[in-house]
Protein backbone atom coordinates (compact mmCIF):
# COMPACT_ATOMS: atom_id res chain seq x y z
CA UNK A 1 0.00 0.00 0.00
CA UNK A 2 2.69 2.25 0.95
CA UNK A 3 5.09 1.55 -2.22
CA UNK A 4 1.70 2.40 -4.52
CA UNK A 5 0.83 5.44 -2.81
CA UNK A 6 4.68 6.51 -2.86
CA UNK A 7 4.83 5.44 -6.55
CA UNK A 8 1.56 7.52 -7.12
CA UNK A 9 3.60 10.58 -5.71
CA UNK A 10 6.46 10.17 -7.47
CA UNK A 11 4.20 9.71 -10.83
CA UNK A 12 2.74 13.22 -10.04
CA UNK A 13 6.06 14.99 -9.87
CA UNK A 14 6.65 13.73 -13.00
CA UNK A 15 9.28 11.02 -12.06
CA UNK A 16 9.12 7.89 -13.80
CA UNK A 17 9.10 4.37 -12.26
CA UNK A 18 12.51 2.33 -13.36
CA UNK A 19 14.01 -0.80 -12.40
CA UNK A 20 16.57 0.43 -10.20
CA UNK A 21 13.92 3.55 -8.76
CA UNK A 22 12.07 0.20 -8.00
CA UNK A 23 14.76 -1.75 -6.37
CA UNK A 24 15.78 1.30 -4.28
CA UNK A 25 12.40 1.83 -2.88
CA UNK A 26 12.21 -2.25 -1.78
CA UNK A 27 14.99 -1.56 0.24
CA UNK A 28 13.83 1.37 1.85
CA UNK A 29 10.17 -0.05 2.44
CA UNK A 30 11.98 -3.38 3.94
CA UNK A 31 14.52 -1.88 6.06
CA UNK A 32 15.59 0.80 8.55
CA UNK A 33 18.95 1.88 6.73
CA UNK A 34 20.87 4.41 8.54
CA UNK A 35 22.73 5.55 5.48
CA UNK A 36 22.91 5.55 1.79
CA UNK A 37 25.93 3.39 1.43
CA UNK A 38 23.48 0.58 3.31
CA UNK A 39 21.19 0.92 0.81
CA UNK A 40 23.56 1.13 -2.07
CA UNK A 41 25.01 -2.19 -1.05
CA UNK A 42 21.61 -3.60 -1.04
CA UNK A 43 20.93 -2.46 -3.94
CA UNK A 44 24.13 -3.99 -5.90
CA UNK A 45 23.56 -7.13 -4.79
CA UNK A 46 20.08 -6.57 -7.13
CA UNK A 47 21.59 -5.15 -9.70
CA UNK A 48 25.43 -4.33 -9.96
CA UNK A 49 24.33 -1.37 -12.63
CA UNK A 50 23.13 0.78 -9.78
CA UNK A 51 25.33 3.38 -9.30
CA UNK A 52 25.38 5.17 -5.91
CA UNK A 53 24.50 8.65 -7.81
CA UNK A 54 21.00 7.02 -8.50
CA UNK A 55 20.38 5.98 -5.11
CA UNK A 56 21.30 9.64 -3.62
CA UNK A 57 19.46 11.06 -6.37
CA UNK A 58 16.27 8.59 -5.48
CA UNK A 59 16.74 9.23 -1.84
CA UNK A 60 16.70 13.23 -2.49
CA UNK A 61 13.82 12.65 -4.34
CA UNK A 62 11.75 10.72 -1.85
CA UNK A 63 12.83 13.52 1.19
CA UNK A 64 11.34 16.25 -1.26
CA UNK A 65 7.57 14.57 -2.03
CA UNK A 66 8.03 14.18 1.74
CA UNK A 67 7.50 9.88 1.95
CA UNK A 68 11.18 9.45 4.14
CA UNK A 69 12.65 10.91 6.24
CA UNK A 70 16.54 11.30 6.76
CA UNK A 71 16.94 13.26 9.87
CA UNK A 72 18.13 9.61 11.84
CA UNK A 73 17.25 6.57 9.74
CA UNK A 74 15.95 5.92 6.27
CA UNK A 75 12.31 5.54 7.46
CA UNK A 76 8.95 5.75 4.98
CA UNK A 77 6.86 8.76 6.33
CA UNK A 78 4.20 8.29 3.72
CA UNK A 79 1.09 6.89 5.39
C-alpha cells in the first residue's frame, strides 16, 4: 500500500518508475537503513548497474515529495 501510494507521488512529480527507482524503494520499504551506502550495497547485490549517484538522487527525491525521512534513519513517512 505504501510503495503504490509513494509510486503515485512520485508519478505526479513527474518522475518515472525504473528498475533500479524500483529496487531502491524495496529496500527502503523493507529496512531501517541508517545511510545511503546501506542501501547502495543492497541495492548492488540486485543489480550491480546501480550506481550510488542514483540511489542519492532517489533518496533526495523521496525527502522532497516528503514519503522518508533522513533526519536519523531511512524511514517511509508516507502513510
Amino acid at each position: 500500500m505504501k510503495k503504490d501510494r509513494i509510486i503515485q507521488q512520485l508519478r505526479q512529480h513527474g518522475f518515472r518508475m525504473t528498475k533500479q527507482r524500483t529496487i531502491i524503494l524495496d529496500i527502503v520499504l523493507q529496512e531501517q537503513c541508517t545511510c545511503c551506502k546501506e542501501i547502495y550495497y543492497e541495492a548492488i547485490k540486485q543489480d550491480a548497474g546501480i550506481g550510488a549517484a542514483t540511489v542519492y538522487r532517489m533518496l533526495g527525491v523521496l525527502e522532497e515529495i516528503g514519503a522518508i525521512n533522513r533526519k536519523t534513519v531511512y524511514r517511509v513517512e508516507c502513510k
